[in-house]
C-alpha atoms as a PDB file:
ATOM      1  CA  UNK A   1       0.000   0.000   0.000  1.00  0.00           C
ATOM      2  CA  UNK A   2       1.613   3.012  -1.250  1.00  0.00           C
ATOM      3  CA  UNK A   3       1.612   6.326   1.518  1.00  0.00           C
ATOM      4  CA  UNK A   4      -0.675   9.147   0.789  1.00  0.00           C
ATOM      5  CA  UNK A   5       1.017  12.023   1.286  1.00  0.00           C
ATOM      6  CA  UNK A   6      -1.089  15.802   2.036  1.00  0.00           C
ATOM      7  CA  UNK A   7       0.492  19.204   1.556  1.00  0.00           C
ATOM      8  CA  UNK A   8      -0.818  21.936   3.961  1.00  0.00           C
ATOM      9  CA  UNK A   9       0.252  24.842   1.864  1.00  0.00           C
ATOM     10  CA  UNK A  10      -0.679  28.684   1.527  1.00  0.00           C
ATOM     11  CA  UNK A  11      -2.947  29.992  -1.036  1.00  0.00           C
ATOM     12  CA  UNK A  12      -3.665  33.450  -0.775  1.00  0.00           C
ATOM     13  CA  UNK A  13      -5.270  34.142   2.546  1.00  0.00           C
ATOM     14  CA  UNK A  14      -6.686  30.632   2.950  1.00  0.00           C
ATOM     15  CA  UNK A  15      -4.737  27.285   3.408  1.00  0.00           C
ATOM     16  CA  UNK A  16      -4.760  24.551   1.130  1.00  0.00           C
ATOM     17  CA  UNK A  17      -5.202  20.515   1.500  1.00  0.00           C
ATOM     18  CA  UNK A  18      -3.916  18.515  -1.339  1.00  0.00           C
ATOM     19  CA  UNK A  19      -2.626  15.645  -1.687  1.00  0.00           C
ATOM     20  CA  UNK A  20       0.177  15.003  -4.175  1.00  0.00           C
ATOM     21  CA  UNK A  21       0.080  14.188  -6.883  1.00  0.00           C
ATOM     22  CA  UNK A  22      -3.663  15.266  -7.593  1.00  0.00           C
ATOM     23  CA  UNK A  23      -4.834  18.056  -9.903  1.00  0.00           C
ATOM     24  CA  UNK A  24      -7.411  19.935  -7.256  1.00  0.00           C
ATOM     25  CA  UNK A  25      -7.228  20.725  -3.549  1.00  0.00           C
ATOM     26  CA  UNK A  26      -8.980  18.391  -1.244  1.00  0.00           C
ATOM     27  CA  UNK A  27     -10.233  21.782   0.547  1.00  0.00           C
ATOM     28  CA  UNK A  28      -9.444  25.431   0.968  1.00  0.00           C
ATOM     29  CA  UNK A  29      -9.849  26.912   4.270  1.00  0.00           C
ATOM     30  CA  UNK A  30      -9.580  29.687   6.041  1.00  0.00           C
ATOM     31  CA  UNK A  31      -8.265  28.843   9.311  1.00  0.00           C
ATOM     32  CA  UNK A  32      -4.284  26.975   9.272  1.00  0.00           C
ATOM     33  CA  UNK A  33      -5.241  25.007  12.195  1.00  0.00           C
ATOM     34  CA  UNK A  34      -8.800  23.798  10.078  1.00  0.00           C
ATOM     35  CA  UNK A  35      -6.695  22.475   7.146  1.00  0.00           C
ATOM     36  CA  UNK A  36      -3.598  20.721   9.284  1.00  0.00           C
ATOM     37  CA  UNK A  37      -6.514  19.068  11.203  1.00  0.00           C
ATOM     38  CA  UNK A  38      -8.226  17.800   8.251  1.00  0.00           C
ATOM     39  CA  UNK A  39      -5.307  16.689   6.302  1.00  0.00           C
ATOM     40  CA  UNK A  40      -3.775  14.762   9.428  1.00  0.00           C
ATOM     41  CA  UNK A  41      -7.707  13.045   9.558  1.00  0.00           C
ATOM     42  CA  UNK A  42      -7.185  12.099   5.719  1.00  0.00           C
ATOM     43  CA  UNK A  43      -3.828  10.586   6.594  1.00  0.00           C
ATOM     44  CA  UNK A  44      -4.839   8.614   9.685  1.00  0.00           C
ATOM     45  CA  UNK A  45      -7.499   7.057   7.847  1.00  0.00           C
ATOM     46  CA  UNK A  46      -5.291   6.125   4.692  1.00  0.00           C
ATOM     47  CA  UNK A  47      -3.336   3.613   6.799  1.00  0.00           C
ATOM     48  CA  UNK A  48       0.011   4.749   5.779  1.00  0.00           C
ATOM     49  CA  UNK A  49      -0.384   8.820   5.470  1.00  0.00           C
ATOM     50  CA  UNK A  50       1.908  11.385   5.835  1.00  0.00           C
ATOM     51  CA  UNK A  51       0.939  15.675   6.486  1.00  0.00           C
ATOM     52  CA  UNK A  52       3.728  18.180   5.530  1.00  0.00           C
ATOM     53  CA  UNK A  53       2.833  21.610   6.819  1.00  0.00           C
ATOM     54  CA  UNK A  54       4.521  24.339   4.959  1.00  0.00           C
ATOM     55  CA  UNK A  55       4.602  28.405   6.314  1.00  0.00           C
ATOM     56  CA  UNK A  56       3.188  31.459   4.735  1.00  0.00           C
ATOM     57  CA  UNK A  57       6.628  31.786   3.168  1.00  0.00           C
ATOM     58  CA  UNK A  58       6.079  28.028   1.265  1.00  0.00           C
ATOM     59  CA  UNK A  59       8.983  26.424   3.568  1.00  0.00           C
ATOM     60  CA  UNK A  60       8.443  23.006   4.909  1.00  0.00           C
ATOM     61  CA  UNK A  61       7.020  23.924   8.857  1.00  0.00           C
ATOM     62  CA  UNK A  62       6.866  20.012  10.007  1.00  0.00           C
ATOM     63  CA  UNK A  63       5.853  16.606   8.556  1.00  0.00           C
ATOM     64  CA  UNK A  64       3.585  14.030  10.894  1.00  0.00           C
ATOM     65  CA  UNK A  65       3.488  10.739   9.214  1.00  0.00           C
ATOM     66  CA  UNK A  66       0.860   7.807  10.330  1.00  0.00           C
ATOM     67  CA  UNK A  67       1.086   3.955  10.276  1.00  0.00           C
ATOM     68  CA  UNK A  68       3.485   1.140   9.932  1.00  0.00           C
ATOM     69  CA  UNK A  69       6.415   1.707   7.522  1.00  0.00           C
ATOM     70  CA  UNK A  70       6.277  -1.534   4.801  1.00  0.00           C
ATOM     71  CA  UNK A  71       9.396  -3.509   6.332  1.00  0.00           C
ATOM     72  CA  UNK A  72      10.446  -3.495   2.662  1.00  0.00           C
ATOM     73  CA  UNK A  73      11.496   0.264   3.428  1.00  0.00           C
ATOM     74  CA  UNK A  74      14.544   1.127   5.768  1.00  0.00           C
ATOM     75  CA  UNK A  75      13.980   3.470   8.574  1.00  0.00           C
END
């Protein structure tokens, strides 16, 4: 099962939820704390999820990931 990785990123005012590799945001909110809650939600329930949360400025803020690693991967 391959991870499912979600990008908390800025878009304008609002935060964006997408997850990579997809074409359209999952959501656009408002609030920084709404969208990191939702996309660590999306990732929990994928099994093997990871959230990186990115500032105002774009830079990588932190990553949470969720699951068991595949013992196929190191680390």
């Amino acid at each position: 099962m391959p991870r499912r990785i979600y990008h908390v990123t800025p878009n304008g005012d609002d935060w964006k939820v997408k997850e990579r590799g997809a074409d359209r945001a999952v959501k656009i909110l408002e609030d920084k704390s709404d969208a990191v809650q939702l996309a660590k939600g999306l990732a929990q329930s994928a099994g093997l999820g990871q959230v990186i949360i990115h500032k105002s400025d774009g830079t990588i803020q932190t990553e949470h990931t969720y699951g068991k690693d595949p013992e196929k991967y190191p680390g």
